[in-house]
Protein backbone atom coordinates (compact mmCIF):
# COMPACT_ATOMS: atom_id res chain seq x y z
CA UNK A 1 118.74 100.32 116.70
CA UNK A 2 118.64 103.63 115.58
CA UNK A 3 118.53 106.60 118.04
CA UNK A 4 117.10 110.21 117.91
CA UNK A 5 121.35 111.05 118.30
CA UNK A 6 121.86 108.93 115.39
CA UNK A 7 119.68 111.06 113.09
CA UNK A 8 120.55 112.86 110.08
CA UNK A 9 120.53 116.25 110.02
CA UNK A 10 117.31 116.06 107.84
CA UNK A 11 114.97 114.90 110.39
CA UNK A 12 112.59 117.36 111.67
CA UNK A 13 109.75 117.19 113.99
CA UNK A 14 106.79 118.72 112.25
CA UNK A 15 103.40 120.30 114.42
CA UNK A 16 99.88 119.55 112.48
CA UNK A 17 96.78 121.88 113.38
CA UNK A 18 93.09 121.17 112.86
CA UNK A 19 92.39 123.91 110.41
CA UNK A 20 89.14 125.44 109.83
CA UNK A 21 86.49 123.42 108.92
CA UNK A 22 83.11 122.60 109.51
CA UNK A 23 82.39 122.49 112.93
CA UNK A 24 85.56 124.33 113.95
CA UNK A 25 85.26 128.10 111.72
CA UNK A 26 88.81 129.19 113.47
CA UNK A 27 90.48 125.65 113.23
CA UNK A 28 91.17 123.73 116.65
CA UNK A 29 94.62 123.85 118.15
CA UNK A 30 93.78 120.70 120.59
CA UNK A 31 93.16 118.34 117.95
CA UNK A 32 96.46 117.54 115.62
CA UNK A 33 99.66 115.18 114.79
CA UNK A 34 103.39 115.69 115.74
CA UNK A 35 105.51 113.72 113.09
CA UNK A 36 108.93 112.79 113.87
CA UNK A 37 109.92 112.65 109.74
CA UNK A 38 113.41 113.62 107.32
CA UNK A 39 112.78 116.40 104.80
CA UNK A 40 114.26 117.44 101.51
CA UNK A 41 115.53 121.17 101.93
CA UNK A 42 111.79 122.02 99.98
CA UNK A 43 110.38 120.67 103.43
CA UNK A 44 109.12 117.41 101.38
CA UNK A 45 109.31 113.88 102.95
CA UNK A 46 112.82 112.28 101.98
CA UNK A 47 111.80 109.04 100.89
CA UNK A 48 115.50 107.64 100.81
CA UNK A 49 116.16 108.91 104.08
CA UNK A 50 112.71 107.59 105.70
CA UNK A 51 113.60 103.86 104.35
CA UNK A 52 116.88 103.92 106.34
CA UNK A 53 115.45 104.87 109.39
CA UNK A 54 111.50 103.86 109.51
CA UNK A 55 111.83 102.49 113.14
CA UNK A 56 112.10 106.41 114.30
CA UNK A 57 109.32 107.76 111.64
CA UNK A 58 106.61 108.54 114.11
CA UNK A 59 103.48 110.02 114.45
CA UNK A 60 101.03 111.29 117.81
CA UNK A 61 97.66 112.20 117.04
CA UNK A 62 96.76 114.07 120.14
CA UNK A 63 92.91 115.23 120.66
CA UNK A 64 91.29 117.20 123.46
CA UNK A 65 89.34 114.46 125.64
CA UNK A 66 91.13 111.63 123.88
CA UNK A 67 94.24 109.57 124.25
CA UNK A 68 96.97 110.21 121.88
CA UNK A 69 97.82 107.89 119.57
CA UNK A 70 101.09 106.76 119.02
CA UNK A 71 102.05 105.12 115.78
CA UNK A 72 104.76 104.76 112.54
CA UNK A 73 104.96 107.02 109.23
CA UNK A 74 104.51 104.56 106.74
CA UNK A 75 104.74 104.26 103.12
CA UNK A 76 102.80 101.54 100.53
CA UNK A 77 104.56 100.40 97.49
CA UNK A 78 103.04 102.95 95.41
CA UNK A 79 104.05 105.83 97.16
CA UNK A 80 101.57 106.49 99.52
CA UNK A 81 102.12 107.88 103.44
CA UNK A 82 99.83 106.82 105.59
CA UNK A 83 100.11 106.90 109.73
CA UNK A 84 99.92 103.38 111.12
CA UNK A 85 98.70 102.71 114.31
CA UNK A 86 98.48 99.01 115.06
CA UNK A 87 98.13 95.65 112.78
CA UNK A 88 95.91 95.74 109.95
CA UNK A 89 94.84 98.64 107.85
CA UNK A 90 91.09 99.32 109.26
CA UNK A 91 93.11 101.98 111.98
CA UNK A 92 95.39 103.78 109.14
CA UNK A 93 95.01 107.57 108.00
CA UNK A 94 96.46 108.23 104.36
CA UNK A 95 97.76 111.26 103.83
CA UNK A 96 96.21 113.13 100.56
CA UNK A 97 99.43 113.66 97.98
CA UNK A 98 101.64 113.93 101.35
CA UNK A 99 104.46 112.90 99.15
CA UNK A 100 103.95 116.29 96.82
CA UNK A 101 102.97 118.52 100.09
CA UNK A 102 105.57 120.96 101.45
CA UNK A 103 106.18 120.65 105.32
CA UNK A 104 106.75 124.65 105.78
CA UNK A 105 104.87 126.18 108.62
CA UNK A 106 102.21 127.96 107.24
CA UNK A 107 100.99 125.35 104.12
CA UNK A 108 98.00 122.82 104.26
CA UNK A 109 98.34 119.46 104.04
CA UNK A 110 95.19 116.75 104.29
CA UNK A 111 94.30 113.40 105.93
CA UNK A 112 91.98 110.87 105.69
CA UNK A 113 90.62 110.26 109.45
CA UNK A 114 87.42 107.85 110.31
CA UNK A 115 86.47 107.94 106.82
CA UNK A 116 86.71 112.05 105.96
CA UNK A 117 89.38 114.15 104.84
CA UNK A 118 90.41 116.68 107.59
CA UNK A 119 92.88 119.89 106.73
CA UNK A 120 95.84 121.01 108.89
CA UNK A 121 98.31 123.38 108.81
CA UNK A 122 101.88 123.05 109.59
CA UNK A 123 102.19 125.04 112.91
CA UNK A 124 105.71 124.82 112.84
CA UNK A 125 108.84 122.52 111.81
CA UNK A 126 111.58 121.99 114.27
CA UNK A 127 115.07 120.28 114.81
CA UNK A 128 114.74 117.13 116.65
């Protein structure tokens, strides 16, 4: 079993931020993911690097007045990332082009929660 010790030097825990939207005009910095994920040196998932070590891929979706979810960074045969949460795909949020996005604090990346795409901005990007 694979270990956060027995990481490559590549694996980076990244901090998502609601950003603004409607119904939160300065963004809410109580409602986001941390994502335990390896990245290219462009701050792009490492898809070679993810399949060799899945089991430690992780995601928490934390929410004010909500428990965090806990749950696997996930990939479908096409490409895709999506977080997984539990069996079945009725709980998943896909991430919009996450494979393309560049995990540098500052950027944007989306995801599809409860049926709507939701913005967030990497608050920062961190050595395990």
């Amino acid at each position: 079993m694979t270990t956060l010790h027995d990481l490559t030097p590549k694996f980076r825990n990244i901090r998502l931020l609601l950003a603004r939207e409607k119904g939160h005009p300065e963004g809410d910095r109580e409602e986001g993911y941390d994502v335990l994920a390896p990245l290219t040196h462009e701050g792009q998932l490492e898809a070679e690097e993810w399949k060799s070590h899945r089991a430690v891929c992780r995601v928490r979706r934390f929410h004010t007045g909500e428990d965090d979810l806990i749950g696997r960074l996930r990939r479908k045969p096409g490409g895709q990332w999506y977080f997984d949460y539990a069996e079945g795909d009725r709980d998943d949020e896909v991430g919009f082009h996450l494979g393309e996005e560049r995990f540098v604090t500052g950027e944007y990346v989306s995801i599809k929660r409860n049926g709507a795409m939701h913005t967030y901005q990497v608050a920062r990007v961190e050595q395990p």
